[in-house]
N, C-alpha and C. Protein backbone atom coordinates (compact mmCIF):
# COMPACT_ATOMS: atom_id res chain seq x y z
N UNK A 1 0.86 -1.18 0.00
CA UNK A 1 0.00 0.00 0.00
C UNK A 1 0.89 1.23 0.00
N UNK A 2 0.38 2.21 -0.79
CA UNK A 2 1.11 3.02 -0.83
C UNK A 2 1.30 4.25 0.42
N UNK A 3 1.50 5.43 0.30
CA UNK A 3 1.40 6.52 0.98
C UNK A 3 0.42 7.94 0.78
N UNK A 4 0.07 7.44 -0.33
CA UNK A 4 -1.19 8.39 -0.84
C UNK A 4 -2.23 8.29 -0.65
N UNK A 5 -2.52 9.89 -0.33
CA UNK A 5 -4.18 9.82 0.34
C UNK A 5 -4.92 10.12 -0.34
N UNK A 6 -6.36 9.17 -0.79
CA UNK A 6 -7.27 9.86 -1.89
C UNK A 6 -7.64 10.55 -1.44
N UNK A 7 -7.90 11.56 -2.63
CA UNK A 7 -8.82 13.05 -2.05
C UNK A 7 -10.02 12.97 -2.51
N UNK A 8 -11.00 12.54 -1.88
CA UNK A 8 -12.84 12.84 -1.60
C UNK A 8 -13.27 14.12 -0.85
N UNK A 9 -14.50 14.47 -1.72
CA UNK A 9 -14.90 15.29 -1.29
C UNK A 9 -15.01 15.35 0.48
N UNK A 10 -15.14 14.21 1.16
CA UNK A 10 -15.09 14.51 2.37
C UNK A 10 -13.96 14.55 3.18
N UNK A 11 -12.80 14.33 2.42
CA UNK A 11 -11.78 14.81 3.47
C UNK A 11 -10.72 16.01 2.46
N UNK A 12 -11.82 16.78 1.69
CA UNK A 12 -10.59 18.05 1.91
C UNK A 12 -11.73 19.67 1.78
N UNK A 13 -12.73 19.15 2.68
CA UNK A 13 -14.13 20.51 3.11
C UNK A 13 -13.04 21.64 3.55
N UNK A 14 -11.88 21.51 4.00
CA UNK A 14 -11.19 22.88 4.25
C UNK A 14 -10.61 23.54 3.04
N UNK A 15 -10.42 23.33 1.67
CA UNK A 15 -10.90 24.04 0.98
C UNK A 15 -11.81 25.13 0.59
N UNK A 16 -11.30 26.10 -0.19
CA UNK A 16 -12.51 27.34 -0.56
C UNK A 16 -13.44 26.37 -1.78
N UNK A 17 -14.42 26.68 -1.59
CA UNK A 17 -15.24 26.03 -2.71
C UNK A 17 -15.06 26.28 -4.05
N UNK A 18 -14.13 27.45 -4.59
CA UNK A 18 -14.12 27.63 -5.57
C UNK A 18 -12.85 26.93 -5.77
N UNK A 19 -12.02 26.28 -4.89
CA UNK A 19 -10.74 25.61 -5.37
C UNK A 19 -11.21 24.13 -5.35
N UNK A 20 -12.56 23.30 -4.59
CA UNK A 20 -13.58 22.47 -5.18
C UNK A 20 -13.60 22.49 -6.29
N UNK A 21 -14.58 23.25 -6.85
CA UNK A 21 -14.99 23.55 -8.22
C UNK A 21 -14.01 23.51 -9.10
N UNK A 22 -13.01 23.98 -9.03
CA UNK A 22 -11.53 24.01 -9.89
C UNK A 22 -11.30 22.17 -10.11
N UNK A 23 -10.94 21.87 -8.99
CA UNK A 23 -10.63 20.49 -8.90
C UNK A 23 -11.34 19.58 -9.71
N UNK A 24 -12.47 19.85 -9.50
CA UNK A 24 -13.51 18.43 -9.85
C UNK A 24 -13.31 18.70 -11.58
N UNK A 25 -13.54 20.10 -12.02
CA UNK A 25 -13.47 20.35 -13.16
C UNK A 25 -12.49 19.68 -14.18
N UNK A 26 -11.37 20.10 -13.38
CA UNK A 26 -9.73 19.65 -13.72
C UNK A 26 -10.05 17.92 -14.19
N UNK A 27 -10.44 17.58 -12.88
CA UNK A 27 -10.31 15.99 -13.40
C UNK A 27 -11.77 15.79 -14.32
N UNK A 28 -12.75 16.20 -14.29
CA UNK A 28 -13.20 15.67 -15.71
C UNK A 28 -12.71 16.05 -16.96
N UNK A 29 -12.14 17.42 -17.22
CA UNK A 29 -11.65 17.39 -18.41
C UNK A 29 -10.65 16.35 -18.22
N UNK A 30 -8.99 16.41 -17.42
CA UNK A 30 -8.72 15.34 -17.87
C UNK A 30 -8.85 14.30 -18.16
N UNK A 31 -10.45 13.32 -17.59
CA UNK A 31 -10.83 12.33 -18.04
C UNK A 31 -11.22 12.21 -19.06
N UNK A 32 -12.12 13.41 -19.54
CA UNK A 32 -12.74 13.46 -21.00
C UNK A 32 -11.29 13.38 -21.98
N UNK A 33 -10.13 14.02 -21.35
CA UNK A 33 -9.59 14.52 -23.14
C UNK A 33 -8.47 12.98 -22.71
N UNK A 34 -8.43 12.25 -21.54
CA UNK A 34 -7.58 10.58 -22.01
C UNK A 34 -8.70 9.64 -22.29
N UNK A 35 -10.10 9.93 -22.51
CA UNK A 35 -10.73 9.16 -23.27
C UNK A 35 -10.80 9.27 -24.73
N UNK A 36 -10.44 10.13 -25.37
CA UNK A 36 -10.59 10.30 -26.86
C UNK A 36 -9.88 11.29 -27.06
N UNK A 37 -8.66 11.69 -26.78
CA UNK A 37 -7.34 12.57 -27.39
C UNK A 37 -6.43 11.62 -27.08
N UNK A 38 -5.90 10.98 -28.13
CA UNK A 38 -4.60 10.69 -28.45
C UNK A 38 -3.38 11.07 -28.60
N UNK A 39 -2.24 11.31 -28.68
CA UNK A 39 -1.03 12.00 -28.65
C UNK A 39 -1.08 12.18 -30.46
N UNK A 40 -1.63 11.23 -31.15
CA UNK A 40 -1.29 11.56 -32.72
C UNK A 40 -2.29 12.00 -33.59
N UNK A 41 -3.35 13.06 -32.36
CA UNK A 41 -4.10 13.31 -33.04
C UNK A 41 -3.86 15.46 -32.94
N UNK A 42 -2.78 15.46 -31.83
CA UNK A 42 -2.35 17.16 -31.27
C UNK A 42 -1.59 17.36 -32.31
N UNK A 43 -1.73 18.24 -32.77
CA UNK A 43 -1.17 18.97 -33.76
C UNK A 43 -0.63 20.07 -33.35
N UNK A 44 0.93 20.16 -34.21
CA UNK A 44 2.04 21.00 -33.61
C UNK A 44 2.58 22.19 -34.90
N UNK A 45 2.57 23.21 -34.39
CA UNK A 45 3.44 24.68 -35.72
C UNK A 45 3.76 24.22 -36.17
N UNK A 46 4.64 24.38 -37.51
CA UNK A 46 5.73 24.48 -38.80
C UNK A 46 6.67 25.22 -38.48
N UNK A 47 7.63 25.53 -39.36
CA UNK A 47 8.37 26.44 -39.40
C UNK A 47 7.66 27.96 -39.84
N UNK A 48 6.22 27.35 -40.09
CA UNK A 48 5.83 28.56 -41.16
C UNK A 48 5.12 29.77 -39.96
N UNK A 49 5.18 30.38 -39.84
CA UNK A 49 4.79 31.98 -39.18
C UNK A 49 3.11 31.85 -39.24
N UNK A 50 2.31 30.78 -39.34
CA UNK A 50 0.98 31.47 -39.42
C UNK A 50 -0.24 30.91 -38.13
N UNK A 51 0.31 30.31 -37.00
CA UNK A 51 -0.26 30.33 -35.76
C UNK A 51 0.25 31.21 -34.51
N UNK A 52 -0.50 31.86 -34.19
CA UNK A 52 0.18 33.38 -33.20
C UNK A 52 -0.89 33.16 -31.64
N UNK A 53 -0.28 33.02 -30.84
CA UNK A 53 -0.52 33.12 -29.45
C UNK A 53 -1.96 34.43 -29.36
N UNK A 54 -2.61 34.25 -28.53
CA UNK A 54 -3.67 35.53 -28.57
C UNK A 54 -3.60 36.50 -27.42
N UNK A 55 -2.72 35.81 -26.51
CA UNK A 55 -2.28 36.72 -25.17
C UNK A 55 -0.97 37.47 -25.57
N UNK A 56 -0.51 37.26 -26.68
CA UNK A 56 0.57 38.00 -27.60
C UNK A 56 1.29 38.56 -28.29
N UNK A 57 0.00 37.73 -29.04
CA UNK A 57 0.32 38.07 -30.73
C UNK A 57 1.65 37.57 -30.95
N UNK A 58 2.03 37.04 -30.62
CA UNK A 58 3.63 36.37 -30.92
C UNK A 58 3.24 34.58 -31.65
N UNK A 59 3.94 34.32 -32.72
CA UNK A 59 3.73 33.08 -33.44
C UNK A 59 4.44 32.21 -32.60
N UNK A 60 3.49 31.11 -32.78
CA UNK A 60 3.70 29.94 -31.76
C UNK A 60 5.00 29.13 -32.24
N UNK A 61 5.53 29.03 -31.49
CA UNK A 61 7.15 28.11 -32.62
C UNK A 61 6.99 27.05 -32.47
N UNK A 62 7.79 26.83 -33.47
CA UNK A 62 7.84 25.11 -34.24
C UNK A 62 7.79 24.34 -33.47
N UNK A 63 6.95 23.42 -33.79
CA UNK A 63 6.81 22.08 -32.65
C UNK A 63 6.14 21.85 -30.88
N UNK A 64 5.70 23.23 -30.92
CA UNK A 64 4.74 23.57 -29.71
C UNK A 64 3.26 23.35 -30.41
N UNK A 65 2.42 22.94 -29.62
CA UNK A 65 0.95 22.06 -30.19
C UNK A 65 -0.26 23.10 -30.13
N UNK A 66 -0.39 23.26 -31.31
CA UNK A 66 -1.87 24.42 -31.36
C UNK A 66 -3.05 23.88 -31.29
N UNK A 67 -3.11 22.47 -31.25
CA UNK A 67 -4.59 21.83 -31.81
C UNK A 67 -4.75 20.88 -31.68
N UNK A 68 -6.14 20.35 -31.53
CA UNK A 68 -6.06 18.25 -32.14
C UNK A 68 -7.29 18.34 -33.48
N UNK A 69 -6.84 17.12 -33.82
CA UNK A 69 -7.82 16.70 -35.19
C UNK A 69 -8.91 16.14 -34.48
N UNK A 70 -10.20 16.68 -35.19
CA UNK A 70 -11.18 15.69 -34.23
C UNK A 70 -12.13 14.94 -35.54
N UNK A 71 -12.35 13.84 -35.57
CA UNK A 71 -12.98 13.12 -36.90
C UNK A 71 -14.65 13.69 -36.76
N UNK A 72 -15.36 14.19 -37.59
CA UNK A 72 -16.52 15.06 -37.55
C UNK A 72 -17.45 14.16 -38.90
N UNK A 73 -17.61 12.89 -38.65
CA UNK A 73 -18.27 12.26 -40.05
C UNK A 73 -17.17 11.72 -41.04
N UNK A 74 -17.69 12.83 -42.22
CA UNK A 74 -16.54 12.65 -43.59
C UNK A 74 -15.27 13.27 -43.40
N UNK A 75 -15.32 14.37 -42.50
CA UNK A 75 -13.80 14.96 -42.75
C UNK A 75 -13.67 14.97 -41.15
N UNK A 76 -12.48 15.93 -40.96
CA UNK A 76 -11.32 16.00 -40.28
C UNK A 76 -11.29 17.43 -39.58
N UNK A 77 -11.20 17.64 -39.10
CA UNK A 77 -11.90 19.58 -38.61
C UNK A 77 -10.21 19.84 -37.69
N UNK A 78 -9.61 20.68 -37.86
CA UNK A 78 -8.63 21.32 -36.89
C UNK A 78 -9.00 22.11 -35.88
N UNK A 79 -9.42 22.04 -34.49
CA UNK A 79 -9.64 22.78 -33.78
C UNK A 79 -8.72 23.15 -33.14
N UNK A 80 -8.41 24.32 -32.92
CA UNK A 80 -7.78 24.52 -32.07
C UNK A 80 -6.91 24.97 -30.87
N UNK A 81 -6.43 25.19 -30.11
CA UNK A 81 -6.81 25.58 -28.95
C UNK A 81 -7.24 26.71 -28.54
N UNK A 82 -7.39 27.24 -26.89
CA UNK A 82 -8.24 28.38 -26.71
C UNK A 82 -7.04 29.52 -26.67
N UNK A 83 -5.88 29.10 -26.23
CA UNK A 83 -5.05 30.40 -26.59
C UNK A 83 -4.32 30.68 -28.02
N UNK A 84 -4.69 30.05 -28.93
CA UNK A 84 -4.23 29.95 -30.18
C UNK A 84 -4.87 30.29 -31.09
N UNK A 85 -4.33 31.36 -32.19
CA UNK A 85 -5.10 31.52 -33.54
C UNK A 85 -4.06 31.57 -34.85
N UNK A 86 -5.42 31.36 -35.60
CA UNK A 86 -4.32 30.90 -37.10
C UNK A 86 -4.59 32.57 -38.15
N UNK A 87 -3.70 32.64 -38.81
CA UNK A 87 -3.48 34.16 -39.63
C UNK A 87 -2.34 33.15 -40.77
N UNK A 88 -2.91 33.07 -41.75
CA UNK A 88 -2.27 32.27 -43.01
C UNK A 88 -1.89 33.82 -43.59
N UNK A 89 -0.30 33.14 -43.90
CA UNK A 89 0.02 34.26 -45.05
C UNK A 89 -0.08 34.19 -46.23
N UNK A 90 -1.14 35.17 -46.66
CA UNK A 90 -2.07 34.52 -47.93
C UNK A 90 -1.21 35.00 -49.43
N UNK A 91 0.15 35.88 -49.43
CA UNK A 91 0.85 36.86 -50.08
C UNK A 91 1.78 35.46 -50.48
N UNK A 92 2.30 34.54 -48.98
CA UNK A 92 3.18 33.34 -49.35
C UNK A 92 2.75 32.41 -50.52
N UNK A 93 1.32 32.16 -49.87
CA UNK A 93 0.61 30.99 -50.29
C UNK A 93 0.20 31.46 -52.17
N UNK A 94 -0.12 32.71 -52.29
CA UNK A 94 -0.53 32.94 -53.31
C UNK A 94 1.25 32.68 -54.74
N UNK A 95 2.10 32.85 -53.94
CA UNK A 95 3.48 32.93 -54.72
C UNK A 95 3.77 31.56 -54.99
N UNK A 96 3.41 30.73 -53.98
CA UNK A 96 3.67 29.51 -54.74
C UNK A 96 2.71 28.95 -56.06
């Protein structure tokens, strides 16, 4: 047996309720996103300049994860995350 104490709601009431609420939250999302987010489904920058932080405006660098793929029917939808937005450089894209 180990040394760890589960934490139930009845032994940690000395908490503020809003650090409750935090908690419980915490672990259902993490339950929700290790039931159906996979590691090969997060999607990570390019080298290319066109995902930018929104608390920044600064582009997210290479190989830091903006997103996951989520299967939606027939296609494939990129969502992605809440501090992240995409700005395609449409001047690049048009030159190729």
């Amino acid at each position: 047996m180990n040394n760890l104490t589960k934490i139930t709601p009845s032994n940690h009431d000395w908490l503020p309720k809003e650090k409750k609420n935090t908690d419980s939250l915490f672990k259902q999302k993490k339950e929700l996103m290790s039931l159906y987010l996979s590691s090969s489904e997060i999607l990570c920058a390019t080298d290319e300049e066109e995902f930018y932080y929104k608390a920044n405006d600064q582009p997210v660098s290479e190989g830091d994860p903006i997103g996951v793929d989520i299967e939606n029917e027939e296609l494939v939808e990129l969502v992605l995350f809440s501090n992240v937005y995409w700005k395609p450089n449409y001047e690049r894209l048009r030159a190729k």
